[in-house]
N, C-alpha and C. Protein backbone atom coordinates (compact mmCIF):
# COMPACT_ATOMS: atom_id res chain seq x y z
N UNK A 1 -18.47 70.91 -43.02
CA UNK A 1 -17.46 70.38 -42.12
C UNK A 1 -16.34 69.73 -42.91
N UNK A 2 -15.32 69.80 -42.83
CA UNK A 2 -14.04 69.11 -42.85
C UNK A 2 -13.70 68.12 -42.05
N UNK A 3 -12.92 66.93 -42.88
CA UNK A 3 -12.22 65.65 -42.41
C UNK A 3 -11.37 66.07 -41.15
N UNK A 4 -10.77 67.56 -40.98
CA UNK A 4 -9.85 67.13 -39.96
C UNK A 4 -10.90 67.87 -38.69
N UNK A 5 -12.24 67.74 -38.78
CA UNK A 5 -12.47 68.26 -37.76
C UNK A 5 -13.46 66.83 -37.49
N UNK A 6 -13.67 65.82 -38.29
CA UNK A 6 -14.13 65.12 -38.07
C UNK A 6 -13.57 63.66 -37.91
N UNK A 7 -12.51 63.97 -37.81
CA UNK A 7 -11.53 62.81 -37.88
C UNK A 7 -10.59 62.46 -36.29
N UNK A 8 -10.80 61.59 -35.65
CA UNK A 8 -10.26 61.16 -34.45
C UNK A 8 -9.29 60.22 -34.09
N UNK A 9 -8.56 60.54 -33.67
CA UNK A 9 -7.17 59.29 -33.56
C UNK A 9 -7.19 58.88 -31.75
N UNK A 10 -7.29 57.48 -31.56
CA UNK A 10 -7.02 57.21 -30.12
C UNK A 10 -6.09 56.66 -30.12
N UNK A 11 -4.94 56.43 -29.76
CA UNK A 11 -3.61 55.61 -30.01
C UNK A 11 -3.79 54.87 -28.58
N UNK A 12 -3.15 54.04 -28.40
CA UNK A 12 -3.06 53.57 -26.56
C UNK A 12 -1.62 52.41 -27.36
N UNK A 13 -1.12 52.19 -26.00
CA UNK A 13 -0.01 51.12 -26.24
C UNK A 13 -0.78 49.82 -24.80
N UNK A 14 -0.62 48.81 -24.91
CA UNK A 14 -0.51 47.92 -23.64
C UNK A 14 -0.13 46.43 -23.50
N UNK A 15 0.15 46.11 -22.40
CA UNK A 15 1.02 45.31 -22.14
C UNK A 15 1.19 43.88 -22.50
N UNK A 16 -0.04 43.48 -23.29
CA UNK A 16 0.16 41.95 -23.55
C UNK A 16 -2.00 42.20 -24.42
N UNK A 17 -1.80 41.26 -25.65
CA UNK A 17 -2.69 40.97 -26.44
C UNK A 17 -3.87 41.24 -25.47
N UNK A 18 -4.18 40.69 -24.65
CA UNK A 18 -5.34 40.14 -23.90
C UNK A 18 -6.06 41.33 -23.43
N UNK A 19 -5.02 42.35 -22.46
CA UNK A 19 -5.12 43.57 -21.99
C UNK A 19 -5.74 44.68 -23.07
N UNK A 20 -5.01 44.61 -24.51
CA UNK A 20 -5.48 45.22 -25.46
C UNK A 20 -6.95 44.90 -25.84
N UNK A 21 -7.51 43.42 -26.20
CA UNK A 21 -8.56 43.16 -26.03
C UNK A 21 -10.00 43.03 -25.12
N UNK A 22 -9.48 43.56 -24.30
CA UNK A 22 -10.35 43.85 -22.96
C UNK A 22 -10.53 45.60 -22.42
N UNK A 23 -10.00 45.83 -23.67
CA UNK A 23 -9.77 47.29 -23.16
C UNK A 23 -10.55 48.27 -24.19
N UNK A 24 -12.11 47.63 -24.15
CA UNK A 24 -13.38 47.96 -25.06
C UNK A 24 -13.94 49.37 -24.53
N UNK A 25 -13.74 50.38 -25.13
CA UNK A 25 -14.27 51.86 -24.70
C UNK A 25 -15.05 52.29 -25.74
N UNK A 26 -16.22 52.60 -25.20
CA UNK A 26 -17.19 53.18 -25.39
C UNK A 26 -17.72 54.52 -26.12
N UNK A 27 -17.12 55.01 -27.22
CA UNK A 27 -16.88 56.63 -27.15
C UNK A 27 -18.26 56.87 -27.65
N UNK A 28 -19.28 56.11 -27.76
CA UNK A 28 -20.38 56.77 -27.99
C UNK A 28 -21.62 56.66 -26.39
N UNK A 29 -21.85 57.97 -25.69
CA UNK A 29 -22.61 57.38 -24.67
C UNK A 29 -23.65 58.42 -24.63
N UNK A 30 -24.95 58.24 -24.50
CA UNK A 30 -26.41 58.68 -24.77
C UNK A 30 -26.80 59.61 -25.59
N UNK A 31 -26.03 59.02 -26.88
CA UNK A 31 -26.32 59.44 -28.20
C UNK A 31 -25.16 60.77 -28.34
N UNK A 32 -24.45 60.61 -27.67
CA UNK A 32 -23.00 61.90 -27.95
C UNK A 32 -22.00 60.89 -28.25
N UNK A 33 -20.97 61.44 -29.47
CA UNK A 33 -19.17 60.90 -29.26
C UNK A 33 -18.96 61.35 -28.44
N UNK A 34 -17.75 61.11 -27.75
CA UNK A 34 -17.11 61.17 -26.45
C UNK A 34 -15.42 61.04 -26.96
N UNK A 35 -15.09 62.06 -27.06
CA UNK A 35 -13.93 62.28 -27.52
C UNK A 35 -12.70 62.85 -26.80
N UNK A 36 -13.10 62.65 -25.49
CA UNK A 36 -11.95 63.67 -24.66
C UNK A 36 -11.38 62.80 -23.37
N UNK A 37 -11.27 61.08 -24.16
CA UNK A 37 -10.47 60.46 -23.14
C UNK A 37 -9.55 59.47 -23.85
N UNK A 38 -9.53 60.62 -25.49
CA UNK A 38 -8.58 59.51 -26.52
C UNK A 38 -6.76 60.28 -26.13
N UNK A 39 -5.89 59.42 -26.85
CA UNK A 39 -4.66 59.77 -25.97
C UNK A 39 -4.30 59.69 -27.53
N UNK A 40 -2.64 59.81 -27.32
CA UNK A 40 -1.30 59.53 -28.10
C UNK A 40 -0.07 59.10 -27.60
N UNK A 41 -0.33 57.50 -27.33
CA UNK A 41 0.58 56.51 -26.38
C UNK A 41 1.24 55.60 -27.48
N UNK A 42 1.72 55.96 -28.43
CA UNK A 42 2.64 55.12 -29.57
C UNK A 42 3.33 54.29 -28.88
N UNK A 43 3.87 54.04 -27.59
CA UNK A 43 4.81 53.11 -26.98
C UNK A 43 6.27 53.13 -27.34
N UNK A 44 6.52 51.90 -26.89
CA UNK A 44 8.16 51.26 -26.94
C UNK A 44 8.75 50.31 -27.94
N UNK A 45 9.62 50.15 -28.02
CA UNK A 45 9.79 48.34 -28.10
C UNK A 45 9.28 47.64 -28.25
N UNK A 46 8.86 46.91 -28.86
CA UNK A 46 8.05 45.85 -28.92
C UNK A 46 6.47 45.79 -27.83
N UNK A 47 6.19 46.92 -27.47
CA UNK A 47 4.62 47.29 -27.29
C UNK A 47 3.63 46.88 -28.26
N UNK A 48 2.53 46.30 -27.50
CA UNK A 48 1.39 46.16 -28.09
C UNK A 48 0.58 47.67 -28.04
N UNK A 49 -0.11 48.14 -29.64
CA UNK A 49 -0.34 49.30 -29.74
C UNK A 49 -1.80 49.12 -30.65
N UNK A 50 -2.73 49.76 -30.14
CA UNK A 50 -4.26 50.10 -30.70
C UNK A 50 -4.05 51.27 -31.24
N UNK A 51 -4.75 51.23 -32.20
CA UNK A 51 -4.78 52.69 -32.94
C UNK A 51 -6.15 52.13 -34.05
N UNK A 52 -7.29 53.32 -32.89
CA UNK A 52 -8.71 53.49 -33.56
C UNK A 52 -9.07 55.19 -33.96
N UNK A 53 -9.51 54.55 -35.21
CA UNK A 53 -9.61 56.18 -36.04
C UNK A 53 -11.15 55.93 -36.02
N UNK A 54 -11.65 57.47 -35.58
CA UNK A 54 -13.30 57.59 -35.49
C UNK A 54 -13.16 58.72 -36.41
N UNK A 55 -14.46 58.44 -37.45
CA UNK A 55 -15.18 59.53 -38.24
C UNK A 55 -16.30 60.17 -38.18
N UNK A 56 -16.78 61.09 -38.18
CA UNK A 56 -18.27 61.94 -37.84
C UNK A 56 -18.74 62.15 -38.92
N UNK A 57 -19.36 60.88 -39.66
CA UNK A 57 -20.30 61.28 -41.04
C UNK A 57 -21.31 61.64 -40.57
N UNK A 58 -22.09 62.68 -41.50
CA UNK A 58 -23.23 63.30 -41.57
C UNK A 58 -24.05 62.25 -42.83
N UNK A 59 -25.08 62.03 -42.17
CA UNK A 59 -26.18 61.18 -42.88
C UNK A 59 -26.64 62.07 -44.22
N UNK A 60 -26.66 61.90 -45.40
CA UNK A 60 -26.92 62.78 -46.29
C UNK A 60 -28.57 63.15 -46.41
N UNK A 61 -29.17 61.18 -46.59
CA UNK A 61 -30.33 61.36 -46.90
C UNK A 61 -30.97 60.92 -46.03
N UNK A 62 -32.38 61.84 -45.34
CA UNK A 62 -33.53 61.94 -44.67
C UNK A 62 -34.09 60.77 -44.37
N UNK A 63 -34.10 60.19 -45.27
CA UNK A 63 -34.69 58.57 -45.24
C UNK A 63 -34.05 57.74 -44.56
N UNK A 64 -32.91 57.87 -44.75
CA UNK A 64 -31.64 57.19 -44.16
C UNK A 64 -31.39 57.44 -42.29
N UNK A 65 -31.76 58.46 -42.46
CA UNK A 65 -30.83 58.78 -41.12
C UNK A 65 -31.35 58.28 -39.96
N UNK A 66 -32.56 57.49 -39.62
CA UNK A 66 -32.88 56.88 -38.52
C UNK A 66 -32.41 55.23 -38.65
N UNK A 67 -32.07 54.63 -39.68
CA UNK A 67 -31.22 53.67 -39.84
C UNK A 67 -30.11 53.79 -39.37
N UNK A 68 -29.16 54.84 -39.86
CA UNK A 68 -27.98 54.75 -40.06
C UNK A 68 -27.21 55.83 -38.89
N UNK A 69 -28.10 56.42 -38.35
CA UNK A 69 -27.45 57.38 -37.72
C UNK A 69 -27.29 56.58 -36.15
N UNK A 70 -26.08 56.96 -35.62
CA UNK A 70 -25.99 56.22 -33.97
C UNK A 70 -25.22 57.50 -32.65
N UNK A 71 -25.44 58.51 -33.73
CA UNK A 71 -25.25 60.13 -32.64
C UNK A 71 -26.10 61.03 -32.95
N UNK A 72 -26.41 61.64 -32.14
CA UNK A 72 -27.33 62.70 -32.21
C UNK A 72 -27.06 63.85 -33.58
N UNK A 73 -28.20 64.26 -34.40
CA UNK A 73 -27.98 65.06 -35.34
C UNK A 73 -27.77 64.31 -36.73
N UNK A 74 -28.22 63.21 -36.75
CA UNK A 74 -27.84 62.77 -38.21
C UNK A 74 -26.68 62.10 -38.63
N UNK A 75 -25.65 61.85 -37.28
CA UNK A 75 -24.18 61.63 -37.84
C UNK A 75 -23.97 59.90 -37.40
N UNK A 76 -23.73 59.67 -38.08
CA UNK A 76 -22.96 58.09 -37.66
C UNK A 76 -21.67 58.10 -37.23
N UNK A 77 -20.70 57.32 -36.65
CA UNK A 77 -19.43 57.38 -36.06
C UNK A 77 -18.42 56.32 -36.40
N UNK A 78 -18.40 56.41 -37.72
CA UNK A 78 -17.09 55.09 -38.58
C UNK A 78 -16.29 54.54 -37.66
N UNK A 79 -15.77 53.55 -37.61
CA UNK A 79 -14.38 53.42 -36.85
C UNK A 79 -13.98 51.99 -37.44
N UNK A 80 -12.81 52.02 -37.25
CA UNK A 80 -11.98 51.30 -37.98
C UNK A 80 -10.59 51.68 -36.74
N UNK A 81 -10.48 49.66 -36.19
CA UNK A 81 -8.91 49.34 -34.95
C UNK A 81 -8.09 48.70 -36.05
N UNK A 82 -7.06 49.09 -35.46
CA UNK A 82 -5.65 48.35 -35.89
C UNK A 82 -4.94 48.18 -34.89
N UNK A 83 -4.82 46.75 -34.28
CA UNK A 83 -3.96 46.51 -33.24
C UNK A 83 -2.39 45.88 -34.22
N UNK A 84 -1.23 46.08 -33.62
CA UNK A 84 0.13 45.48 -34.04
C UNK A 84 1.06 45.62 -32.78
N UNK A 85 2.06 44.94 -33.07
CA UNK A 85 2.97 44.93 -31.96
C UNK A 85 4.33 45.93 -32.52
N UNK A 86 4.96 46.70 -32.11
CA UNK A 86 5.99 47.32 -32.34
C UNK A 86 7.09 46.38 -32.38
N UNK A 87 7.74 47.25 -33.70
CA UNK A 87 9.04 46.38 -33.77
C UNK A 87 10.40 46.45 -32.87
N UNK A 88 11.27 45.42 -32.53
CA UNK A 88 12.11 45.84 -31.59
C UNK A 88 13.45 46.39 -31.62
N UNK A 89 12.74 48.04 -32.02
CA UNK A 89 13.93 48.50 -32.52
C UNK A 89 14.34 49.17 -31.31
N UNK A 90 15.97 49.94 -31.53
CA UNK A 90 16.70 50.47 -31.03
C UNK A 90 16.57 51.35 -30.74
């Protein structure tokens, strides 16, 4: 497998800090990613903007993989948010 088939971008923009923080989704549900309710909402102006990148590692070692694995098949699901506010440009 390849990074770009395992690599996920959810962008969302919203309206005030709080909203962004309350706005906890789930993309892993009974042992599947769930990948088909991520968007590409970069926003406006000075928008508040989430942008969570999910990865589909494959567990290498055998030993490992009932620790480490949290999707079906061996794979764990990285993720890494970056919330910021857009600048107020023109």
């Amino acid at each position: 497998l390849t990074c770009e088939n395992n690599l996920f971008l959810d962008v969302d923009r919203f309206n005030s800090f709080v909203d962004a923080a309350n706005a906890n989704q789930a993309p892993i549900q009974n042992g599947q990613f769930q990948s088909n309710g991520f968007a590409y909402a970069p926003g406006a102006p000075s928008d508040i903007v989430v942008v969570r990148a999910y990865y589909r590692w494959h567990v290498m070692t055998p030993m490992f993989e009932n620790v480490f694995a949290n999707v079906a098949n061996g794979e764990r699901i990285l993720i890494s948010t970056m919330m910021f506010r857009n600048e107020p440009y023109q």
